[in-house]
C-alpha atoms as a PDB file:
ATOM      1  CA  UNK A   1      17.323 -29.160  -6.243  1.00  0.00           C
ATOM      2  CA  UNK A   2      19.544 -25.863  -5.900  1.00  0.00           C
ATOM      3  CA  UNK A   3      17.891 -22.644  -5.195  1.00  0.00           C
ATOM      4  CA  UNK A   4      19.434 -19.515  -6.609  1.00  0.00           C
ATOM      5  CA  UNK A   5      17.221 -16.737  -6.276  1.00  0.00           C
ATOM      6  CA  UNK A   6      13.809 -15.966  -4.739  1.00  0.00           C
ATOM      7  CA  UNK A   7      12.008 -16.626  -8.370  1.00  0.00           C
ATOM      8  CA  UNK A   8      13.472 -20.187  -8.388  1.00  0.00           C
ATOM      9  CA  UNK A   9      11.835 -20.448  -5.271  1.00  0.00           C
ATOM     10  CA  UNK A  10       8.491 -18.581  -6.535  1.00  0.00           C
ATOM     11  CA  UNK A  11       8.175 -21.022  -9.633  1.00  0.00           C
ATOM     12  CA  UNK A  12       8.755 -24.442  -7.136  1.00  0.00           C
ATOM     13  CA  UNK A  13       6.365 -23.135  -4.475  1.00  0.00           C
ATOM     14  CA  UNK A  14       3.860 -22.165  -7.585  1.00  0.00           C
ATOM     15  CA  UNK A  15       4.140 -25.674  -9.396  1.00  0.00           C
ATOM     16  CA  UNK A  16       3.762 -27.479  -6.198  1.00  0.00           C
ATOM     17  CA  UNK A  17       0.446 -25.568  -5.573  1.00  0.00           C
ATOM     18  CA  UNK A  18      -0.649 -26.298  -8.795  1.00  0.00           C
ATOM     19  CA  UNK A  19       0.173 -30.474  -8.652  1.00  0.00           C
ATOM     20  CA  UNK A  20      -1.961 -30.203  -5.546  1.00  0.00           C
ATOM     21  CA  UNK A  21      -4.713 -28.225  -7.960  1.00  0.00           C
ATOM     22  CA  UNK A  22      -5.151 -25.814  -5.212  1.00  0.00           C
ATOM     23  CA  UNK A  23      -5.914 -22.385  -6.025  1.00  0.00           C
ATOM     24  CA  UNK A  24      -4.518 -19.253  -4.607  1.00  0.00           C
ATOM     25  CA  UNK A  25      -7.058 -18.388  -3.074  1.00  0.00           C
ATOM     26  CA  UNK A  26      -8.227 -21.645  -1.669  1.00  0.00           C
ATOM     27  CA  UNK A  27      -4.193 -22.127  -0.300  1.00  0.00           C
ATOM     28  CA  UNK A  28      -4.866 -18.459   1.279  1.00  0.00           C
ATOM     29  CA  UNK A  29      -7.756 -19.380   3.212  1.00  0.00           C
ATOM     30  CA  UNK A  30      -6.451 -22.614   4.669  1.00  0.00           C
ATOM     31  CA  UNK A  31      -3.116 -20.950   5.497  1.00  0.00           C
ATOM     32  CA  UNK A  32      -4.589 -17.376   6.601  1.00  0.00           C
ATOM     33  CA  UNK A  33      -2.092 -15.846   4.615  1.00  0.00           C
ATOM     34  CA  UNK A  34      -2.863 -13.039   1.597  1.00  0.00           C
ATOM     35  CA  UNK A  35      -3.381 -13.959  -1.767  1.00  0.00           C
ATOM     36  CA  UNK A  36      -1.287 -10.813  -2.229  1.00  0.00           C
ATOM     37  CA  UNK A  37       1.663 -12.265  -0.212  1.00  0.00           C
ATOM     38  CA  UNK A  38       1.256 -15.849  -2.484  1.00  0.00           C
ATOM     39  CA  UNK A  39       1.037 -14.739  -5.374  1.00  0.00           C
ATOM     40  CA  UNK A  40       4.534 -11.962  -4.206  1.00  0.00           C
ATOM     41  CA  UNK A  41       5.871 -15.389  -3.523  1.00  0.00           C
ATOM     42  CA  UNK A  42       5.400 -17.189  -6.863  1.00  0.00           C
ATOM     43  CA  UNK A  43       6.232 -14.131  -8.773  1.00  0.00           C
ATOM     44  CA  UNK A  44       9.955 -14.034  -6.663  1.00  0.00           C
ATOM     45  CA  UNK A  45       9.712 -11.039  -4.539  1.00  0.00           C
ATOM     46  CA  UNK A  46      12.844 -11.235  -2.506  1.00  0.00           C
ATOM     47  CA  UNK A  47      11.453  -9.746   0.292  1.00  0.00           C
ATOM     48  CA  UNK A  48       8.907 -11.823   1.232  1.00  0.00           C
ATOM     49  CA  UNK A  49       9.482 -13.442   4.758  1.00  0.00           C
ATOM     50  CA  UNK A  50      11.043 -16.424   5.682  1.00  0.00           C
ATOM     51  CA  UNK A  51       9.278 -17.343   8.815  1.00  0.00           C
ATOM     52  CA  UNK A  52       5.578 -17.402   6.249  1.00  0.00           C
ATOM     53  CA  UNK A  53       7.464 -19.033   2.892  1.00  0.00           C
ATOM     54  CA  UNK A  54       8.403 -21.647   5.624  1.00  0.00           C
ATOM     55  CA  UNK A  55       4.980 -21.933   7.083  1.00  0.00           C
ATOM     56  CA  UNK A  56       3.182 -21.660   3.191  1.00  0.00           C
ATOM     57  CA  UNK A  57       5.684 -24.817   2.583  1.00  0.00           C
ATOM     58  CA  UNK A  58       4.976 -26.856   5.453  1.00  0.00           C
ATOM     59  CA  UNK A  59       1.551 -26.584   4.449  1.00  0.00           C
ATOM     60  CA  UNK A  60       2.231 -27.865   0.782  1.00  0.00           C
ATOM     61  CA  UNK A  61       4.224 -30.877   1.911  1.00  0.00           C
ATOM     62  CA  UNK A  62       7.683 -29.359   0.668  1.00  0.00           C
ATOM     63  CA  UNK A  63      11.227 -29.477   2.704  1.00  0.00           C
ATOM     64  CA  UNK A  64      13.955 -26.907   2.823  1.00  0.00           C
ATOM     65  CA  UNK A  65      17.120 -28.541   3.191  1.00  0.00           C
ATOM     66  CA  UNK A  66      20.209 -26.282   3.731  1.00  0.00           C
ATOM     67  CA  UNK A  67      23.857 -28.168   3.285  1.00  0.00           C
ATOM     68  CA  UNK A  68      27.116 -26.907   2.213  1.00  0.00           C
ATOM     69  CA  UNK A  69      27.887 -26.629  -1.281  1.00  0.00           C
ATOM     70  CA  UNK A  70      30.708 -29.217  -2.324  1.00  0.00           C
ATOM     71  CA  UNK A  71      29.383 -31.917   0.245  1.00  0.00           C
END
């Protein structure tokens, strides 16, 4: 899947989350990160940091794959 913009992102992370019926506040507890900063996240805030979207994905199972376009 191609990623555009951080609310592509936002709605992937989101529906993961919600496959895994976890809520946001459950996911913030096991990952000691706000509810405030998940829910920034699924709503597409393009600030939000890499270093915790990559830790918040770990922790739901998902991969970020970066290639170059055309290959």
């Amino acid at each position: 899947m191609v990623i555009e913009n951080p609310q592509e992102l936002g709605k992937e992370i989101r529906k993961r989350r919600k496959d895994l019926k976890y809520t946001q506040a459950f996911l913030s507890e096991f990952s000691g990160l706000s509810v405030s900063f998940i829910s920034d996240l699924e709503g597409g805030k393009p600030t939000a940091e890499i270093g915790k979207i990559l830790e918040l994905m770990n922790l739901l199972g998902m991969d970020l794959e970066i290639r170059v376009r055309g290959r």
